[in-house]
N, C-alpha and C. Protein backbone atom coordinates (compact mmCIF):
# COMPACT_ATOMS: atom_id res chain seq x y z
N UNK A 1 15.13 15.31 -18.33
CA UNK A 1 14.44 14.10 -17.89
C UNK A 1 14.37 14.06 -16.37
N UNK A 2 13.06 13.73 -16.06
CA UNK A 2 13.03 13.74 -14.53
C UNK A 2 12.38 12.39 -14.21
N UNK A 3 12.46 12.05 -13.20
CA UNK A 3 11.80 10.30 -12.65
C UNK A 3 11.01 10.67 -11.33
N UNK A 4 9.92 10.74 -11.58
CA UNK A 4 9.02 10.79 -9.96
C UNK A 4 8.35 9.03 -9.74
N UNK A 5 8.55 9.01 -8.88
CA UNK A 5 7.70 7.76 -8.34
C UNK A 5 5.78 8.13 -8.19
N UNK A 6 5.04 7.08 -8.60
CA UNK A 6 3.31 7.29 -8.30
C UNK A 6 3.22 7.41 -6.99
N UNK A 7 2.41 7.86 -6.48
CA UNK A 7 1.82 8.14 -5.28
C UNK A 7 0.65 7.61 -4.64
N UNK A 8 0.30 7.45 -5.39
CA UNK A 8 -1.49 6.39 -5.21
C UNK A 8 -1.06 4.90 -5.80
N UNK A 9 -2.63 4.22 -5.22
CA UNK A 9 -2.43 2.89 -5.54
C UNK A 9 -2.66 3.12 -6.76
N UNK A 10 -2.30 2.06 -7.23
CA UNK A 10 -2.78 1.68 -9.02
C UNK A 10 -4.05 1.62 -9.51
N UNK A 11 -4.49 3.15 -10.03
CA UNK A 11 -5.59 3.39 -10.76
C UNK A 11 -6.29 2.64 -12.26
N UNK A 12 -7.40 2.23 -12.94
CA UNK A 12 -6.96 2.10 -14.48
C UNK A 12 -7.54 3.65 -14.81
N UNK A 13 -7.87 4.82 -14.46
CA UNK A 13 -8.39 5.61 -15.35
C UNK A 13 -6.67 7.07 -15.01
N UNK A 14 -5.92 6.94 -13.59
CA UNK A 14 -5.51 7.45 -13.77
C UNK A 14 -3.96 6.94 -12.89
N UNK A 15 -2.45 8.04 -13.08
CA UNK A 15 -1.40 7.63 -12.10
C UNK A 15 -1.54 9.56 -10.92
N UNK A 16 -0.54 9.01 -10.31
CA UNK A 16 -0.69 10.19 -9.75
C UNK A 16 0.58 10.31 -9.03
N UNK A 17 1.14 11.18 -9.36
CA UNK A 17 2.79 11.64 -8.82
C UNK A 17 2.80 13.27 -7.75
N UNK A 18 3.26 13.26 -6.90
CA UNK A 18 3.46 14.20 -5.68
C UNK A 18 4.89 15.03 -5.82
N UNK A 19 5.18 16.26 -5.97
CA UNK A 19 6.36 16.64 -6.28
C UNK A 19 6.09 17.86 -5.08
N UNK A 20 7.77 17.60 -4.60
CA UNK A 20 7.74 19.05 -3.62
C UNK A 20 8.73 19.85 -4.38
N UNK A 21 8.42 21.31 -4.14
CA UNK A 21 8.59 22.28 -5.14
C UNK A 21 10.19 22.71 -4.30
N UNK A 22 11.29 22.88 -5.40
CA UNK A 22 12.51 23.06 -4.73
C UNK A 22 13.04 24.26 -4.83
N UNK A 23 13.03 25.38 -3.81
CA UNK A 23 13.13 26.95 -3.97
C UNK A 23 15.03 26.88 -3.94
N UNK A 24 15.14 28.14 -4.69
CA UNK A 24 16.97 28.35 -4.17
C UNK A 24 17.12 28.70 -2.64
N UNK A 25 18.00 28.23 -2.01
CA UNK A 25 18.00 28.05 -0.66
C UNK A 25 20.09 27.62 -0.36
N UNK A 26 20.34 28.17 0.60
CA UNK A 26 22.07 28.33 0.91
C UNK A 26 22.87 28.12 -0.60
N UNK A 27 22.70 28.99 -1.45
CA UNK A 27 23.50 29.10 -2.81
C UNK A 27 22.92 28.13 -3.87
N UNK A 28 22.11 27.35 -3.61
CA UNK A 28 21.76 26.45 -4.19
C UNK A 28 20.55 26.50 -5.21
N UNK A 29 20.58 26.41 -6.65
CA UNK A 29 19.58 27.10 -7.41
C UNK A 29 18.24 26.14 -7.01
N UNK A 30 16.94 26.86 -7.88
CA UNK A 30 15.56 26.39 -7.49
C UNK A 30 15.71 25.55 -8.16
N UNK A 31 14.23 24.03 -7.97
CA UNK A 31 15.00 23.18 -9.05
C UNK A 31 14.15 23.75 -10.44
N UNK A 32 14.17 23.54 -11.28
CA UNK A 32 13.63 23.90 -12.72
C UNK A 32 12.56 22.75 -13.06
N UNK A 33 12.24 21.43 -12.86
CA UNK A 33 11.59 20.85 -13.57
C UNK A 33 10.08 20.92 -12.20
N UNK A 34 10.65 20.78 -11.08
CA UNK A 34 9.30 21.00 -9.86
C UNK A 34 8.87 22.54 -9.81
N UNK A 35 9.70 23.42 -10.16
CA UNK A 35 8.85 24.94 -10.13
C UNK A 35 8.44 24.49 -11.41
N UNK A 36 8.68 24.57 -12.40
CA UNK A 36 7.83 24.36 -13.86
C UNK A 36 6.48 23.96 -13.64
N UNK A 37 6.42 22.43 -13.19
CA UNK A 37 5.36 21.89 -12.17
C UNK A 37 4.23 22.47 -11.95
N UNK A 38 4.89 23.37 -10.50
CA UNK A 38 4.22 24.12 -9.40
C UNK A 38 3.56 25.32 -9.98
N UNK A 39 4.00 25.61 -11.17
CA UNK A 39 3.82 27.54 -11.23
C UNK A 39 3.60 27.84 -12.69
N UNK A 40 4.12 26.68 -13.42
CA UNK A 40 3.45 26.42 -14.85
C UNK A 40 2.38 25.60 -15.73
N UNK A 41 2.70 24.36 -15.11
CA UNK A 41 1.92 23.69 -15.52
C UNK A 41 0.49 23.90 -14.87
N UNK A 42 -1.10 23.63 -15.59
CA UNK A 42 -1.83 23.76 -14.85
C UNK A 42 -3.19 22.79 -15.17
N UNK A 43 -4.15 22.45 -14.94
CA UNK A 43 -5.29 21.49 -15.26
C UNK A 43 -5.27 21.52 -16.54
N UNK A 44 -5.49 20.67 -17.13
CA UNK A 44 -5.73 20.81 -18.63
C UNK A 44 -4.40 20.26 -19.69
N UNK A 45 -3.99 20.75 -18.99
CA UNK A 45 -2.48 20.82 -20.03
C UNK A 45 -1.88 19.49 -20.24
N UNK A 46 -1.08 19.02 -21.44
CA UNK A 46 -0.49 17.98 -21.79
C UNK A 46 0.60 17.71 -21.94
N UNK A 47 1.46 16.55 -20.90
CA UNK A 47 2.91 16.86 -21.16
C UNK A 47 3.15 15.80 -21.54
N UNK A 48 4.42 15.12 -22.04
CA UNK A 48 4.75 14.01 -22.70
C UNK A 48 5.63 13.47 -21.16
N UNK A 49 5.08 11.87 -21.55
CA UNK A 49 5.82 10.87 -20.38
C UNK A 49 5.94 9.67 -20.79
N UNK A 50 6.47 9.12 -20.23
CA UNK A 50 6.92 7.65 -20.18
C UNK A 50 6.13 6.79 -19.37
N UNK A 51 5.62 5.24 -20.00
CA UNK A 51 5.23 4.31 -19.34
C UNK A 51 5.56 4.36 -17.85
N UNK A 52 5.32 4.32 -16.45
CA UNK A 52 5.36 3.86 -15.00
C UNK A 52 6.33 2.37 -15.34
N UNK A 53 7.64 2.40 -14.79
CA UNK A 53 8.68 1.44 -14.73
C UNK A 53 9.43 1.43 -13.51
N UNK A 54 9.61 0.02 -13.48
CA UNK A 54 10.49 -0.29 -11.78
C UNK A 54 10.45 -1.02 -11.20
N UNK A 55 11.37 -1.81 -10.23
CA UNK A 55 10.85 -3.07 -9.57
C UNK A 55 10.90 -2.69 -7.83
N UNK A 56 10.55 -1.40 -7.55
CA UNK A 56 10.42 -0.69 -6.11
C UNK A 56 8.71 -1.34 -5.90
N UNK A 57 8.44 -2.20 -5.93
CA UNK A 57 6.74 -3.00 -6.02
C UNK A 57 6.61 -3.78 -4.53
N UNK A 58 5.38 -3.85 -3.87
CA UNK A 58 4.58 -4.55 -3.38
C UNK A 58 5.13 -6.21 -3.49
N UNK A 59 5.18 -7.03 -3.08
CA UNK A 59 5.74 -8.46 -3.32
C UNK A 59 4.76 -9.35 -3.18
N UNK A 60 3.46 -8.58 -2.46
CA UNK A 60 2.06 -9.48 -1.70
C UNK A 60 2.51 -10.66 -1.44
N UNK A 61 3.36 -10.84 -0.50
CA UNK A 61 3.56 -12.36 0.68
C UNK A 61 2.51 -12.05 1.43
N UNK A 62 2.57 -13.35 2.52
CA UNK A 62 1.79 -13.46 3.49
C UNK A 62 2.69 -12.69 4.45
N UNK A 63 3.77 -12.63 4.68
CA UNK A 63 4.08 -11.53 5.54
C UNK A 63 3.44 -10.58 6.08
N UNK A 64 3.62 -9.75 6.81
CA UNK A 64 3.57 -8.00 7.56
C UNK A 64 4.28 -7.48 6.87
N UNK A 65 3.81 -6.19 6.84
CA UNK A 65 4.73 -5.44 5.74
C UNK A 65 5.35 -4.12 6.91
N UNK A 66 6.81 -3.64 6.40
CA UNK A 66 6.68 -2.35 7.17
C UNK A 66 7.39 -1.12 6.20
N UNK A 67 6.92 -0.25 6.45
CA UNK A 67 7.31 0.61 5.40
C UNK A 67 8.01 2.20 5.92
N UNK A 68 9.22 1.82 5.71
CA UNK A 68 9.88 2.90 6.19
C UNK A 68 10.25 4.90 5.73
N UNK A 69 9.59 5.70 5.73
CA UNK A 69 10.35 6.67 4.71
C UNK A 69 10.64 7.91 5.56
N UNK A 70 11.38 8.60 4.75
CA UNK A 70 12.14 9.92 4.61
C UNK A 70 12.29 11.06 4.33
N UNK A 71 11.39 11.84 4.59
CA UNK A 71 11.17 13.21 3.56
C UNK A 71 10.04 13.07 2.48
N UNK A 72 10.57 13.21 1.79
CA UNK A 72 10.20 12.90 -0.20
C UNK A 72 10.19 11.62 -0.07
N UNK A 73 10.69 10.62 0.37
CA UNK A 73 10.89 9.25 -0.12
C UNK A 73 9.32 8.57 0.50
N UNK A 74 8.52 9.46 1.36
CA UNK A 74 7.40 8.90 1.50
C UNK A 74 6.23 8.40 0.32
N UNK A 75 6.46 9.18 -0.65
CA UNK A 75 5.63 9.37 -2.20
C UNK A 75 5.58 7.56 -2.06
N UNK A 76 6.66 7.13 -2.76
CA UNK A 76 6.64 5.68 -3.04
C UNK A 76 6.31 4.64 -2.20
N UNK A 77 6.31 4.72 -0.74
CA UNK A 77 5.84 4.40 0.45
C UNK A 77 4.09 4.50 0.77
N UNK A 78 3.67 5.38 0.39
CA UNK A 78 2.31 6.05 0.05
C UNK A 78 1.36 5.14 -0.70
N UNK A 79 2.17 4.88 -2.01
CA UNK A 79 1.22 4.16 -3.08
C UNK A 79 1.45 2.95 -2.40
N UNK A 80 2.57 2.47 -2.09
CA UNK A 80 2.03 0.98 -1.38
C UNK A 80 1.02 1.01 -0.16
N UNK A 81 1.07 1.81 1.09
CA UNK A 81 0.21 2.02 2.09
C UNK A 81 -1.03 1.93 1.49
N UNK A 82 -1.11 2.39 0.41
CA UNK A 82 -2.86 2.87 0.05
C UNK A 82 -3.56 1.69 -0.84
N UNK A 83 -2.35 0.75 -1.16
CA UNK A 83 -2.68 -0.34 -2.19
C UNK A 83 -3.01 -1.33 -1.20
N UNK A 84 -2.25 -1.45 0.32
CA UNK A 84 -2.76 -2.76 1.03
C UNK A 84 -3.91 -2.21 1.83
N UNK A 85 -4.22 -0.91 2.13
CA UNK A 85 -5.46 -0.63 2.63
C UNK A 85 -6.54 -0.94 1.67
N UNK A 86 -6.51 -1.10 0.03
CA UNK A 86 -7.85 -1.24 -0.33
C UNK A 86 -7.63 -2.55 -1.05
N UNK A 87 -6.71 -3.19 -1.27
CA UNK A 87 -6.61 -4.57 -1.70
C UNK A 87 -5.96 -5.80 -0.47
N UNK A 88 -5.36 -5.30 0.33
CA UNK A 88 -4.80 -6.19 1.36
C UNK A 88 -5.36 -5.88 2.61
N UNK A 89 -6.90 -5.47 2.91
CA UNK A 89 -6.88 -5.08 4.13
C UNK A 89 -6.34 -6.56 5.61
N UNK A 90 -6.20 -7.39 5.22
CA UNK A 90 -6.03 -7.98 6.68
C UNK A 90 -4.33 -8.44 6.64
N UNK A 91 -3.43 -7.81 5.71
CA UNK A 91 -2.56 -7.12 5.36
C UNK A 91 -1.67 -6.56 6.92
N UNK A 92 -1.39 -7.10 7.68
CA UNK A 92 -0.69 -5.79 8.77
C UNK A 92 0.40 -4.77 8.40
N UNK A 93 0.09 -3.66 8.38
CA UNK A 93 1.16 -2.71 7.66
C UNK A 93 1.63 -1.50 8.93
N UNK A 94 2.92 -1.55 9.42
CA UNK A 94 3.57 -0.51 9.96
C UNK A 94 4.37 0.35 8.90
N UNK A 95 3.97 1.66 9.33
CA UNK A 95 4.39 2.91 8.81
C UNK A 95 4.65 3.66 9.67
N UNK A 96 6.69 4.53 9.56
CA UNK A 96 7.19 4.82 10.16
C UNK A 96 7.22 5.98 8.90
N UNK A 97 7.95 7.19 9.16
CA UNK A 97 7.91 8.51 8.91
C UNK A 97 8.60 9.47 9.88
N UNK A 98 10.26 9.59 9.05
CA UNK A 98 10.78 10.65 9.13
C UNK A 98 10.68 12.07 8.86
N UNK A 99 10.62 13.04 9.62
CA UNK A 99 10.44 14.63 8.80
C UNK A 99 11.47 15.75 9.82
N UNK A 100 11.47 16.81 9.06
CA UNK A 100 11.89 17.39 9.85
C UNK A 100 11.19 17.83 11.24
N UNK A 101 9.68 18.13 10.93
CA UNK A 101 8.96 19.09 11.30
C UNK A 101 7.72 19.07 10.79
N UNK A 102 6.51 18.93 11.74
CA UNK A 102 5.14 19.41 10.78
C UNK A 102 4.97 20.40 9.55
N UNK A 103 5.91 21.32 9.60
CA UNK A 103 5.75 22.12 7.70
C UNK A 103 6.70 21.43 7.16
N UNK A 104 7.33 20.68 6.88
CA UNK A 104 8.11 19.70 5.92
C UNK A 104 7.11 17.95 6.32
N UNK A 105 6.28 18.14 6.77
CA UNK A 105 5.68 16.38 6.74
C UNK A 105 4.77 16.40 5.44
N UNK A 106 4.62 15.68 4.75
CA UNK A 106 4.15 15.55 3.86
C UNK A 106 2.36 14.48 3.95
N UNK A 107 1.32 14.72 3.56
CA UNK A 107 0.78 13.73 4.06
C UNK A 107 0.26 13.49 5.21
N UNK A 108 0.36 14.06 5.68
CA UNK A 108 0.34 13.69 6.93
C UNK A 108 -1.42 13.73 7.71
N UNK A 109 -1.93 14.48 7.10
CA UNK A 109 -3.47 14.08 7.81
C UNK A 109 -3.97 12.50 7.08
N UNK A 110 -3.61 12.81 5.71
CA UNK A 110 -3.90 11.17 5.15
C UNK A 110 -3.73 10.12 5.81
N UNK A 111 -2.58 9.97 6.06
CA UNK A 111 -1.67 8.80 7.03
C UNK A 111 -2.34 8.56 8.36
N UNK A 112 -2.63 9.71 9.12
CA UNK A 112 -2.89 9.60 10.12
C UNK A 112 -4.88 9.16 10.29
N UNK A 113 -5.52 9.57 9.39
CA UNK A 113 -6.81 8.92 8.78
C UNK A 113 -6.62 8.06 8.42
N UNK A 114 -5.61 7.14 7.58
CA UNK A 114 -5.75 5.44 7.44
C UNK A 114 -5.69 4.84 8.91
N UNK A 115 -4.34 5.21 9.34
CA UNK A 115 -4.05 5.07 10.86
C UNK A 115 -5.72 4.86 11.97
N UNK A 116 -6.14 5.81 12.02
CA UNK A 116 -7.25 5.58 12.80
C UNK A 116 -8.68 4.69 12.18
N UNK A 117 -8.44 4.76 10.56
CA UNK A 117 -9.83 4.20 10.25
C UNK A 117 -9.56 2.37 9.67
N UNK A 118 -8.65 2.33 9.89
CA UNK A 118 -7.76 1.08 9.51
C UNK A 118 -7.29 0.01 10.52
N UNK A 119 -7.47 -0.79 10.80
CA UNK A 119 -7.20 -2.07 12.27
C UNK A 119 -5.64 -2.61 11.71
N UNK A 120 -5.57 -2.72 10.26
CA UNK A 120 -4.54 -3.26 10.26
C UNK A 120 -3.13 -2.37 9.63
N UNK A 121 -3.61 -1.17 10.02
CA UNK A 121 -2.74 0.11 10.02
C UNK A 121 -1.77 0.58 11.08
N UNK A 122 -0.88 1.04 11.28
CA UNK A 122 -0.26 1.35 12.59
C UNK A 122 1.20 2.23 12.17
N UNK A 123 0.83 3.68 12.39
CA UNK A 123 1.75 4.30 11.90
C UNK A 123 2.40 5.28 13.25
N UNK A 124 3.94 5.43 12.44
CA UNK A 124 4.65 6.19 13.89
C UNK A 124 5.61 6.95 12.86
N UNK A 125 5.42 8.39 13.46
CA UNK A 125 6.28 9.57 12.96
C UNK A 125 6.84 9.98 13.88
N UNK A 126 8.52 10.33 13.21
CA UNK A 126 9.47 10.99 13.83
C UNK A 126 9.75 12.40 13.27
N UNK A 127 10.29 13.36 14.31
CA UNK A 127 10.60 14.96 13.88
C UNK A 127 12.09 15.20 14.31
N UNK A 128 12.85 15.53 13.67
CA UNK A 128 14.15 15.56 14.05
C UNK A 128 14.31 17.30 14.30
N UNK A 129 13.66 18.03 14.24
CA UNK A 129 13.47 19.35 14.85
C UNK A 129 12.14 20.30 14.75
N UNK A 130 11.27 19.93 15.94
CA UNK A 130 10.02 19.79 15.71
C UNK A 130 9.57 21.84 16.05
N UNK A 131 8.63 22.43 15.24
CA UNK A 131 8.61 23.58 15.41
C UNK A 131 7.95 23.45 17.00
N UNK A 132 7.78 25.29 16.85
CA UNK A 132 7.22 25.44 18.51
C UNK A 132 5.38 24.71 18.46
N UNK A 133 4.81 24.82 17.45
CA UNK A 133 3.43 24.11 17.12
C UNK A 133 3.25 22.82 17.15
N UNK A 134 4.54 22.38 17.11
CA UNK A 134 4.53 20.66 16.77
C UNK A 134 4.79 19.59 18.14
N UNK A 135 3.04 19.24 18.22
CA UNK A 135 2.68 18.40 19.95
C UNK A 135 3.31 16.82 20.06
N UNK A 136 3.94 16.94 20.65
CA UNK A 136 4.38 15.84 21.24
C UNK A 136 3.08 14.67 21.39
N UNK A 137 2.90 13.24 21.05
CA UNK A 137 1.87 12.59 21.02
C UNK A 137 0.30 12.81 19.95
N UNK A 138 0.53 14.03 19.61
CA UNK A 138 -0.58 14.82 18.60
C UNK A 138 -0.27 14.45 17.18
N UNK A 139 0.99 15.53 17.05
CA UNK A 139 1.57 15.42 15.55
C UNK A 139 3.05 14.49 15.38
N UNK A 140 3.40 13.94 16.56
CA UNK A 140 4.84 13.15 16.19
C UNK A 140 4.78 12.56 17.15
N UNK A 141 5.40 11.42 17.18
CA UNK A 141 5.03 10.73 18.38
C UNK A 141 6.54 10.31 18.97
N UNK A 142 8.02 10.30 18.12
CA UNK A 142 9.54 10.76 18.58
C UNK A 142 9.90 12.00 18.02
N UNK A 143 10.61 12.73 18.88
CA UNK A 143 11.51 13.65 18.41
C UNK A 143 13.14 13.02 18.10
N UNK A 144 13.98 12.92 17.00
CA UNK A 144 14.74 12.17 16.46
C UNK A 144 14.84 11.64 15.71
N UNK A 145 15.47 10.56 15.17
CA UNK A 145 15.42 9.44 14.29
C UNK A 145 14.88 7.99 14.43
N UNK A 146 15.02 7.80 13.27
CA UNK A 146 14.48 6.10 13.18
C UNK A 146 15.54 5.37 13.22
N UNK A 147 15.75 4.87 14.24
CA UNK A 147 16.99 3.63 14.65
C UNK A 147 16.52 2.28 14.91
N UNK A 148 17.62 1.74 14.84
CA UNK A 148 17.39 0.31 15.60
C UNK A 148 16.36 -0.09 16.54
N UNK A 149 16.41 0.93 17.66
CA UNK A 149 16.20 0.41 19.09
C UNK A 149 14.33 0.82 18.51
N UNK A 150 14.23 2.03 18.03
CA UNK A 150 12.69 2.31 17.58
C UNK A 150 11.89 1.20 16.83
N UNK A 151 12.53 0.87 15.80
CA UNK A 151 12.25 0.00 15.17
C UNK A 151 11.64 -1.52 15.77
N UNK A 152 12.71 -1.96 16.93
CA UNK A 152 12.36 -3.21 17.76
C UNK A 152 11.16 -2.68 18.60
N UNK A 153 11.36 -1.66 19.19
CA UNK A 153 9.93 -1.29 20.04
C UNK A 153 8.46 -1.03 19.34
N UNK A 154 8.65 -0.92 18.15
CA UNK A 154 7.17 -0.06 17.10
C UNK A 154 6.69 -1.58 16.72
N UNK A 155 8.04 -2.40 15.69
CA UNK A 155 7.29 -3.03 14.83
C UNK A 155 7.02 -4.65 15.60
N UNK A 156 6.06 -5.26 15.80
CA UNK A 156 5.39 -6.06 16.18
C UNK A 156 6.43 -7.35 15.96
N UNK A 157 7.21 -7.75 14.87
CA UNK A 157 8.04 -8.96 14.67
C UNK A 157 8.77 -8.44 13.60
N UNK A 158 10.17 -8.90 13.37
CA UNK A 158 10.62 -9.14 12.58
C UNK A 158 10.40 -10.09 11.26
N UNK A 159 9.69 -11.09 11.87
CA UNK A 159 9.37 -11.77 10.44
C UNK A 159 8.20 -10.69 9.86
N UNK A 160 8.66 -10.35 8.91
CA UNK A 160 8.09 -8.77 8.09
C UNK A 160 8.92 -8.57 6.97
N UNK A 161 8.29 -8.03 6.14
CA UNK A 161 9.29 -7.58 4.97
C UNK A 161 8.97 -5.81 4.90
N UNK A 162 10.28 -5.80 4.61
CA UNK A 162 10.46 -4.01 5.02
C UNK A 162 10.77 -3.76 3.55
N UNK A 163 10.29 -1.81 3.94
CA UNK A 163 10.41 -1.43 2.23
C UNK A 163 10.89 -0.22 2.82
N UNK A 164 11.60 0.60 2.14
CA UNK A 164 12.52 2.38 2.74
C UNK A 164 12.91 3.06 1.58
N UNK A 165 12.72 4.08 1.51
CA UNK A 165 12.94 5.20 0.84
C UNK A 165 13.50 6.61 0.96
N UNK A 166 14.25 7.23 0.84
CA UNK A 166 14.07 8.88 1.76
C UNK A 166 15.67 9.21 1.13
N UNK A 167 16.39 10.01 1.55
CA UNK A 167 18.06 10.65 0.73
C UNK A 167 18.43 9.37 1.32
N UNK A 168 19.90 9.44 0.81
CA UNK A 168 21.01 8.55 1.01
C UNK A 168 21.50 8.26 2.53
N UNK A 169 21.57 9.29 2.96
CA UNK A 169 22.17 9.14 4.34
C UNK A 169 21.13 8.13 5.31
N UNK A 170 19.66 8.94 5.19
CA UNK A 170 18.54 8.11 5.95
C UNK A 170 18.66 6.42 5.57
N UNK A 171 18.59 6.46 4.24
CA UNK A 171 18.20 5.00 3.37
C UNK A 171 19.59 4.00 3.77
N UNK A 172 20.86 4.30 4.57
CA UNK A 172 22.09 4.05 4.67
C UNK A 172 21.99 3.39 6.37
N UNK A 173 21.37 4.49 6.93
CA UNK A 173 21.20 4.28 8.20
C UNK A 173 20.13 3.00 8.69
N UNK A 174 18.90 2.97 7.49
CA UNK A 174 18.08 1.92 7.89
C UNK A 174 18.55 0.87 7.26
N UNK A 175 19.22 0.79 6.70
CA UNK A 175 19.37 -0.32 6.13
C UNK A 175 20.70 -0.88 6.90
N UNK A 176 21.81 -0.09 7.73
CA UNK A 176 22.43 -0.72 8.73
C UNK A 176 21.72 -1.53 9.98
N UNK A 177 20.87 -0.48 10.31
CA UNK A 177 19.66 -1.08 11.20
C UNK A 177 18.95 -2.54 10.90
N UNK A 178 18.95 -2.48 9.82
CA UNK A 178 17.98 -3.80 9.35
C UNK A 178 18.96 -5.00 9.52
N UNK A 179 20.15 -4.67 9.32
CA UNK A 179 21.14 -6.16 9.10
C UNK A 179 21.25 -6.02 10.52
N UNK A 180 21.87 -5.37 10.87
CA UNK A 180 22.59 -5.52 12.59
C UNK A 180 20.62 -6.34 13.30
N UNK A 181 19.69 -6.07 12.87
CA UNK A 181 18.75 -6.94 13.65
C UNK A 181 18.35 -8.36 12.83
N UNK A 182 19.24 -8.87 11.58
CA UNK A 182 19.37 -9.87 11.40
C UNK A 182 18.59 -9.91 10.38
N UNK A 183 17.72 -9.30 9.45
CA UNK A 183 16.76 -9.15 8.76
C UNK A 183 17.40 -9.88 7.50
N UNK A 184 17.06 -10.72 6.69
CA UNK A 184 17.31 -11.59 5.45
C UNK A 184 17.74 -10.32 4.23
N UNK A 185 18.19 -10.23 3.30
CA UNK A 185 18.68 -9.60 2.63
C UNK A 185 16.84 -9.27 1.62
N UNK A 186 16.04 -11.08 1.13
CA UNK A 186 15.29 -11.12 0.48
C UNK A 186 14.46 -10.50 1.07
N UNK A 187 13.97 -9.96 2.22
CA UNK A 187 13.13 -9.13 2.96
C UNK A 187 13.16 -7.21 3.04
N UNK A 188 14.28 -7.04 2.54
CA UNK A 188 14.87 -5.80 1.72
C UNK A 188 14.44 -5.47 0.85
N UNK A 189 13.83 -4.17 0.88
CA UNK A 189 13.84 -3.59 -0.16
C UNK A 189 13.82 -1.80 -0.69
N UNK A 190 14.49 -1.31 -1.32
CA UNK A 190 14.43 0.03 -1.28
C UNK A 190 14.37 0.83 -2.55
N UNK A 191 14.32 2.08 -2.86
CA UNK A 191 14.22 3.16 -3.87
C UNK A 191 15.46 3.83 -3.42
N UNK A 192 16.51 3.89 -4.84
CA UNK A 192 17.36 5.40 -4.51
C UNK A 192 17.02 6.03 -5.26
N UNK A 193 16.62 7.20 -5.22
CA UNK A 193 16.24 8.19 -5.95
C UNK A 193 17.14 8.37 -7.38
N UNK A 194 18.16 8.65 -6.73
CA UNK A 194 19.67 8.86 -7.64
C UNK A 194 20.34 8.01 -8.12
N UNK A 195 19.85 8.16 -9.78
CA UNK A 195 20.71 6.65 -10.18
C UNK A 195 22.00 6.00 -10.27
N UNK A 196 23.09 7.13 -9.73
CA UNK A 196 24.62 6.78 -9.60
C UNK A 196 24.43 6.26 -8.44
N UNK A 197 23.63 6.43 -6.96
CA UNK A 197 23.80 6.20 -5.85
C UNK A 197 23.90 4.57 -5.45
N UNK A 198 24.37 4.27 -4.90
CA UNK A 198 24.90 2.85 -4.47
C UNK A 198 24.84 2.89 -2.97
N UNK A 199 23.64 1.86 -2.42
CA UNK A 199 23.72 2.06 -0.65
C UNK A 199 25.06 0.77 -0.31
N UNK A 200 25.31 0.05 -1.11
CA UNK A 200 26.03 -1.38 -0.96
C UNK A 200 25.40 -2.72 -1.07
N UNK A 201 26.81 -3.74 -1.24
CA UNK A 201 26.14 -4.79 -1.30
C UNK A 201 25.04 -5.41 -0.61
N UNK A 202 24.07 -5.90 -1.35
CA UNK A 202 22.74 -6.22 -0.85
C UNK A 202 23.13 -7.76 -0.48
């Protein structure tokens, strides 16, 4: 059993899920259900699934929205971005984006096309080790992380409701960030991937 989050806004003819393919890498086996995916499955074919379940959702307040992610944790971040661009356009939405590096960003011409064709779009990516190709102001606009101090400078107000996604450690760190700037608990909200994982009391 595997759990991917949708990726697009909410279709009625179709869903659409984004999987990055997990090779063996420092002892660590490939994963089996994303190569299957990648290298087996192909157009046409029929696999058995489960209804789309979860309360990682959109809340549509009058708020600003800001949407934080992490790697992989952008997928679920994605389908909301793309749901207030065609149902919420006057909607203000900041989008922040952790990666390692332009070959680990995911998305990334998409994002950056809402970004420019969108008024009430405004997105900012970080590279925490950016290759020798990867332009400063072009393709990332910090080298580092998403902290506190970024956060107060990017996002326009705090009265906003924030949404984050990405591994444990990232999703741990923003969400320290969010309290230490005073942010309401009900203005929280996140995806752990991993269902034993526990970020703490909310």
């Amino acid at each position: 059993m595997r759990h991917y989050s949708l990726s697009e806004a909410p279709r009625k003819d179709y869903y659409r899920i984004s999987v990055k393919r997990e090779d063996a890498h420092d002892g660590a086996p490939a994963g089996i259900v994303s190569n299957y995916l990648h290298k087996q499955v192909q157009t046409g074919d029929t696999l058995k699934f489960s209804a789309p379940a979860g309360d990682f959702v959109l809340d549509h307040s009058e708020l600003p929205v800001v949407l934080i992610s992490g790697g992989i944790g952008i997928t679920p971040l994605l389908s909301m971005l793309n749901t207030i661009v065609e149902k919420q356009p006057t909607c203000k939405v900041t989008f922040l984006h952790a990666s390692i590096n332009g070959k680990t960003h995911a998305f990334k011409e998409h994002v950056a096309q809402l970004n420019r064709n969108n008024e009430n779009v405004t997105s900012f990516i970080c590279y925490s080790s950016p290759n020798e190709g990867d332009r400063l102001g072009t393709d990332f606009d910090k080298e580092g992380y998403i902290d506190l101090e970024l956060l107060q400078s990017v996002v326009p107000s705090k009265e906003a409701v924030f949404y984050f996604c990405g591994s444990i450690p990232f999703m741990e760190a923003i969400l320290k960030a969010l309290r230490r700037w005073d942010i309401p608990n009900e203005r929280i909200h996140y995806e752990v991937f991993s269902p034993v994982a526990i970020l703490g009391e909310k």
